[in-house]
N, C-alpha and C. Protein backbone atom coordinates (compact mmCIF):
# COMPACT_ATOMS: atom_id res chain seq x y z
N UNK A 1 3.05 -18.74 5.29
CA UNK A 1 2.87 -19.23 6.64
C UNK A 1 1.97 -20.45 6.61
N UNK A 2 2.48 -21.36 7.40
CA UNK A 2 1.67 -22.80 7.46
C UNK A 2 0.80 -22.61 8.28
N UNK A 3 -0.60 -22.69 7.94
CA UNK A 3 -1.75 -22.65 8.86
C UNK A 3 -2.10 -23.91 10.06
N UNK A 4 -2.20 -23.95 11.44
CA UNK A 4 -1.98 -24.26 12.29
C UNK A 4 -3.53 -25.16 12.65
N UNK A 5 -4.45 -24.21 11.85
CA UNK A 5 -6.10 -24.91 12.03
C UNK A 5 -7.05 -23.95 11.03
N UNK A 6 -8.44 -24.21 10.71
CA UNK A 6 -9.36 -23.90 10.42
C UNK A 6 -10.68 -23.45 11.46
N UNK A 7 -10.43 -21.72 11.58
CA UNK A 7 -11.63 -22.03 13.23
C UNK A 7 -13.17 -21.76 12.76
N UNK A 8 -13.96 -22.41 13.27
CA UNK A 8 -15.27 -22.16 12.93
C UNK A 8 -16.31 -22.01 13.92
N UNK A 9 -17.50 -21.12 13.58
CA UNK A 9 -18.36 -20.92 14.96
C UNK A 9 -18.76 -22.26 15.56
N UNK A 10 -19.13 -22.84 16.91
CA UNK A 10 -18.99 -24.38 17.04
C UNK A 10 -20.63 -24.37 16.69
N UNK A 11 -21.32 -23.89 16.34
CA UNK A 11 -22.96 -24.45 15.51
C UNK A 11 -22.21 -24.77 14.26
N UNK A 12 -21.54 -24.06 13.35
CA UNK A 12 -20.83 -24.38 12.09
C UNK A 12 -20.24 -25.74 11.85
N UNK A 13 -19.47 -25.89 13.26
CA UNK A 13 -18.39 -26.55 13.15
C UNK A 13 -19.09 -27.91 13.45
N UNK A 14 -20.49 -28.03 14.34
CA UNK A 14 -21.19 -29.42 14.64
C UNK A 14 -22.28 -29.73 13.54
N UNK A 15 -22.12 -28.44 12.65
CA UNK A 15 -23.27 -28.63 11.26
C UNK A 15 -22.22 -29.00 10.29
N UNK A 16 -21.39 -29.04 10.47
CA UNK A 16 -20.64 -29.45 8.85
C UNK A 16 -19.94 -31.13 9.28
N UNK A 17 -18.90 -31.18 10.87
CA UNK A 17 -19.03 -32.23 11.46
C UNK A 17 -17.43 -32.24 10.83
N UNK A 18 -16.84 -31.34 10.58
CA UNK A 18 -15.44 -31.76 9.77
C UNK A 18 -14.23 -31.54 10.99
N UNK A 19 -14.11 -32.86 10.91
CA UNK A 19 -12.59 -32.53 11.94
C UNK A 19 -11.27 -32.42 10.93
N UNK A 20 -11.17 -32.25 9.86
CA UNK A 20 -9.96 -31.92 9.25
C UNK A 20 -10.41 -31.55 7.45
N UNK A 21 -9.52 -30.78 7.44
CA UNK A 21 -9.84 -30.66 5.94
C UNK A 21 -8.43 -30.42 5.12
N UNK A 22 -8.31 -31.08 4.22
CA UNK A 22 -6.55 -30.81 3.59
C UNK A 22 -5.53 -31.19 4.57
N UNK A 23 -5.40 -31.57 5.66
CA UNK A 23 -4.62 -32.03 6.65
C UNK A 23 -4.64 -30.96 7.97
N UNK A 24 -5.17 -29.77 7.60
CA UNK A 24 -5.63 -29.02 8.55
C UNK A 24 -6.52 -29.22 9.39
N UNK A 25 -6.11 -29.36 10.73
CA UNK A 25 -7.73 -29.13 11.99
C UNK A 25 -8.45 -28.28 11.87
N UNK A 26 -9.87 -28.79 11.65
CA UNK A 26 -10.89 -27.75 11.87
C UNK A 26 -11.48 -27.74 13.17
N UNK A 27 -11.16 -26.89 13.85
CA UNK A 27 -11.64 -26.74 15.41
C UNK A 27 -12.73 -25.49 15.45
N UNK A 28 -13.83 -25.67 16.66
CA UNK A 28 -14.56 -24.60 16.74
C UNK A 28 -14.33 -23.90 17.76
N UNK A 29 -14.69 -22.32 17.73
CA UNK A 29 -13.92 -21.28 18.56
C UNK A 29 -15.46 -20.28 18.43
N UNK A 30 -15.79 -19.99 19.34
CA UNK A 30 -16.29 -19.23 19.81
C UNK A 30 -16.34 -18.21 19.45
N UNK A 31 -15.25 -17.67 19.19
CA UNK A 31 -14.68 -16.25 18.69
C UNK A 31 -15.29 -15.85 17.05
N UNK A 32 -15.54 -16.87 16.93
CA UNK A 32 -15.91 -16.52 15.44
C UNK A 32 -17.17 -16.46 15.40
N UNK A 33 -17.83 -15.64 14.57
CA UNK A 33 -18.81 -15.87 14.37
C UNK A 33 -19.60 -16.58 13.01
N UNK A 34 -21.16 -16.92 13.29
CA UNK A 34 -21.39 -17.51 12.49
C UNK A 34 -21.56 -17.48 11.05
N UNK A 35 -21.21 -18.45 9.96
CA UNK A 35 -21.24 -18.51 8.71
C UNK A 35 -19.53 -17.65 8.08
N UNK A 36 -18.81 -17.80 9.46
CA UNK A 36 -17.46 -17.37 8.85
C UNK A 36 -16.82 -18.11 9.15
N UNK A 37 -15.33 -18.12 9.26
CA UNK A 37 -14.12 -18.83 9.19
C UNK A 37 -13.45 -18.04 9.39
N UNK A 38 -11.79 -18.57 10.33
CA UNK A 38 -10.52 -17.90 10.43
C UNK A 38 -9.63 -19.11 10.57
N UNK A 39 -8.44 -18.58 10.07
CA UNK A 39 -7.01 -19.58 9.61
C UNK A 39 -6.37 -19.21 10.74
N UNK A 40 -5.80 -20.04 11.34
CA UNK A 40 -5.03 -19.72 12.84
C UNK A 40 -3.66 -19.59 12.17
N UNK A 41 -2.93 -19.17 12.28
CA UNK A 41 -1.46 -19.29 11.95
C UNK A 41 -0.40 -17.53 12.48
N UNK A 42 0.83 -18.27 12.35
CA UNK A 42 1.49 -17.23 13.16
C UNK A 42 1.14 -15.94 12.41
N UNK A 43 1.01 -15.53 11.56
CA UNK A 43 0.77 -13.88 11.14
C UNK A 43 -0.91 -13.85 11.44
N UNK A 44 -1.55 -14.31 11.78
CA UNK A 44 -2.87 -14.54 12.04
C UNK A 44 -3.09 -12.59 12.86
N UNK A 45 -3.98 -12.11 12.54
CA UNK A 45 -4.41 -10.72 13.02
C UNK A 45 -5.75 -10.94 13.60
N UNK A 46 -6.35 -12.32 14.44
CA UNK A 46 -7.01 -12.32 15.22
C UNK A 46 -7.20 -11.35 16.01
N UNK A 47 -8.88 -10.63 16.45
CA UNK A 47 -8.51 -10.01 17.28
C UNK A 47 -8.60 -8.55 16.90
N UNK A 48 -8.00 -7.63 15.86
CA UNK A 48 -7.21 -6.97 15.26
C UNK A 48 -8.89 -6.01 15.66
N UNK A 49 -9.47 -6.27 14.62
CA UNK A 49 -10.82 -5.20 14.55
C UNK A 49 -11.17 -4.99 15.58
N UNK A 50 -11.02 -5.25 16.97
CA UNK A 50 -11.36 -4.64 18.02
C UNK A 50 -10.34 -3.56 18.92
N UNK A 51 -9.13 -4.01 18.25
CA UNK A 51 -8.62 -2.90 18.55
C UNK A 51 -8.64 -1.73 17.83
N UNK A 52 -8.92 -1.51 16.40
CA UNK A 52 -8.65 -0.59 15.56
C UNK A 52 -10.29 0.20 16.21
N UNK A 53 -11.55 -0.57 16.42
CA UNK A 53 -11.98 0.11 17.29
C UNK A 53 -11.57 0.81 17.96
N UNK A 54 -11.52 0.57 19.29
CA UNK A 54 -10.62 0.89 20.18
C UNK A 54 -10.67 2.16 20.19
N UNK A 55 -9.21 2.24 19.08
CA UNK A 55 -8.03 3.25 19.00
C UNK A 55 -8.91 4.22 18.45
N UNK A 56 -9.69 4.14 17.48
CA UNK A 56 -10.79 4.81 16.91
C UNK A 56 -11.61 5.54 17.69
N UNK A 57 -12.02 5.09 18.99
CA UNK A 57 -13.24 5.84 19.82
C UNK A 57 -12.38 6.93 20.84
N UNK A 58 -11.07 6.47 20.79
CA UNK A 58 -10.07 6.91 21.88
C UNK A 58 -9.64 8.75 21.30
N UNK A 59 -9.92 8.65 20.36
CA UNK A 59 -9.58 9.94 19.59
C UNK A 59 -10.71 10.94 19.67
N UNK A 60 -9.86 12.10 20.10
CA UNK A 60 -10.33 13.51 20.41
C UNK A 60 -10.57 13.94 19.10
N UNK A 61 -12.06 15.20 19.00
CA UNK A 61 -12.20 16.08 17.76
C UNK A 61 -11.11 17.01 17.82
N UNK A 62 -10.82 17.13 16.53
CA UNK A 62 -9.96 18.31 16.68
C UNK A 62 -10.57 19.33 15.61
N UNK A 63 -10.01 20.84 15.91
CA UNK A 63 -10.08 21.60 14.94
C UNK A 63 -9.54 22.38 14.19
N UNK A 64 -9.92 22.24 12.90
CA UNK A 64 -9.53 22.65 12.10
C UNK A 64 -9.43 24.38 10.94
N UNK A 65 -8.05 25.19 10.92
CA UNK A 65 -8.58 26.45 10.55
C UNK A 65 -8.91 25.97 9.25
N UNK A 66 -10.59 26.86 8.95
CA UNK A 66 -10.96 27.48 7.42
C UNK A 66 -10.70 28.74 6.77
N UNK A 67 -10.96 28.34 5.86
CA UNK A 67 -10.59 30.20 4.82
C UNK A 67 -11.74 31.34 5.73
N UNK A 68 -11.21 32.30 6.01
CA UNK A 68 -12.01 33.31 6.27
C UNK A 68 -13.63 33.32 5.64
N UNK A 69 -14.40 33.25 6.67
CA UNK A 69 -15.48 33.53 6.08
C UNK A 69 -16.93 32.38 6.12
N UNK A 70 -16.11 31.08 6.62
CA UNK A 70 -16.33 29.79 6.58
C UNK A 70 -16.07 29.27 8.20
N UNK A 71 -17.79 28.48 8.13
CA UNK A 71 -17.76 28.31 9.73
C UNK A 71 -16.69 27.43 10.10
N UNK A 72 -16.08 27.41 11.27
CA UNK A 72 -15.30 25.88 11.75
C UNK A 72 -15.51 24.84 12.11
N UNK A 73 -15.88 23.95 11.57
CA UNK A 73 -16.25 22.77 12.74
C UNK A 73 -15.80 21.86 13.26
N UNK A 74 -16.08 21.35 14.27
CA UNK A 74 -15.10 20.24 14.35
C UNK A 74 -15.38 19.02 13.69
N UNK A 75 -13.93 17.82 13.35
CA UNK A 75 -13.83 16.77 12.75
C UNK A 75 -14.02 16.14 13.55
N UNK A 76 -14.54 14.85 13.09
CA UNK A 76 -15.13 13.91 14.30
C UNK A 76 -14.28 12.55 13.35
N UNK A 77 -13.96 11.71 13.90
CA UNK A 77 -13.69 10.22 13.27
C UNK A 77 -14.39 9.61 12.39
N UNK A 78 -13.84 8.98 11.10
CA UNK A 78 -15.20 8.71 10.05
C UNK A 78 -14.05 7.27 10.22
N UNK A 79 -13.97 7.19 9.20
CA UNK A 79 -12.68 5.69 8.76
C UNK A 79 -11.70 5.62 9.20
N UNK A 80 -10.66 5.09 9.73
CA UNK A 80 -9.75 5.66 9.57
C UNK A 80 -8.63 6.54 8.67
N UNK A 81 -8.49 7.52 9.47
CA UNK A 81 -7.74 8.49 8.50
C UNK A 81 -8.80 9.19 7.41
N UNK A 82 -9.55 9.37 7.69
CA UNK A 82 -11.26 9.28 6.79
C UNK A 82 -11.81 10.68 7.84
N UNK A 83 -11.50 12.07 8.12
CA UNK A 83 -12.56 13.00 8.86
C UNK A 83 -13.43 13.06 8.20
N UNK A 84 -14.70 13.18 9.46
CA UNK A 84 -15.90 13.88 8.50
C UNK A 84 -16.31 14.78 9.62
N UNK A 85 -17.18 15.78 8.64
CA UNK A 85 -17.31 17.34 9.50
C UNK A 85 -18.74 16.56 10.06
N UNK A 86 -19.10 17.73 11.18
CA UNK A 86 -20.38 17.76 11.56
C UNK A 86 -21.15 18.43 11.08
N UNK A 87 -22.25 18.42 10.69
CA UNK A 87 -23.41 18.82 10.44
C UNK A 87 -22.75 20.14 9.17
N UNK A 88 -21.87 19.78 8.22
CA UNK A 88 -21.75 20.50 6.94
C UNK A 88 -21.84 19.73 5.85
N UNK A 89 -21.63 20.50 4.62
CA UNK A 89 -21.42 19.33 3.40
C UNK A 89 -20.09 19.52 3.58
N UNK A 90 -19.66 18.97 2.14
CA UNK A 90 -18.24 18.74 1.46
C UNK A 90 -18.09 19.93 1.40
N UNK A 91 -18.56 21.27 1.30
CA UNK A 91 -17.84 21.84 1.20
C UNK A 91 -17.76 23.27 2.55
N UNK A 92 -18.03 22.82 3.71
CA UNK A 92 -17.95 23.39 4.72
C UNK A 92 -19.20 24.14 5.08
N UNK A 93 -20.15 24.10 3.85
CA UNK A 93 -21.13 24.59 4.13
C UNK A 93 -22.29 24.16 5.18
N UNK A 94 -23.18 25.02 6.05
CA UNK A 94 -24.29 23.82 7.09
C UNK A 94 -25.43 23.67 6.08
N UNK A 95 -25.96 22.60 6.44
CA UNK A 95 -27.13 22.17 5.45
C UNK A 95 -28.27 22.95 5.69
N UNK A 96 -28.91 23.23 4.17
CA UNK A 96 -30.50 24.45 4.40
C UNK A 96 -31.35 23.91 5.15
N UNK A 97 -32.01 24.55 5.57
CA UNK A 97 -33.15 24.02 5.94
C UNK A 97 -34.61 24.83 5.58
N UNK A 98 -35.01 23.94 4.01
CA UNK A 98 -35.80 24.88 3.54
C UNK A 98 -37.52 25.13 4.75
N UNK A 99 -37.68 26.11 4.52
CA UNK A 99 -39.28 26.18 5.19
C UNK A 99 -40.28 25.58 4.73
């Protein structure tokens, strides 16, 4: 994909002073933040990390059955596709709490 521009935070973009680089526009955008860069172009996923937010906070705990014997807890959102329990270890156990 042919890149369309170079976007940069506009402090970046009035500290470096580059209106083109390789034949590409370097324009400043707001959107970015500072000491980064984004390539505008049609597959461009601008944007993107705020939705995967999003979709991320939008999700209910659910629960999950254990082997007999073993408390349940609920899964809460870690990474995506990533559960992590509450207040157990890895292995379903709750953490000691020595005296």
């Amino acid at each position: 994909m042919t890149p369309k521009a170079i976007l940069l935070n506009p402090g970046n973009h009035e500290l470096f002073g580059w209106d083109e680089l390789w034949g590409i526009p370097v324009l400043p955008d707001e959107r970015v933040a500072a000491k980064r860069f984004r390539i505008d172009c049609d597959g461009s996923a601008f944007g993107i990390e705020e939705e995967v937010a999003e979709e991320i906070t939008r999700r209910e705990p659910i629960e999950v059955p254990v082997a007999p014997g073993l408390p349940a807890a609920p899964l809460t959102p870690g990474w995506p596709g990533i559960p992590q329990r509450d207040d157990h270890d890895s292995h379903g156990r709750e953490p000691r709490h020595d005296p």
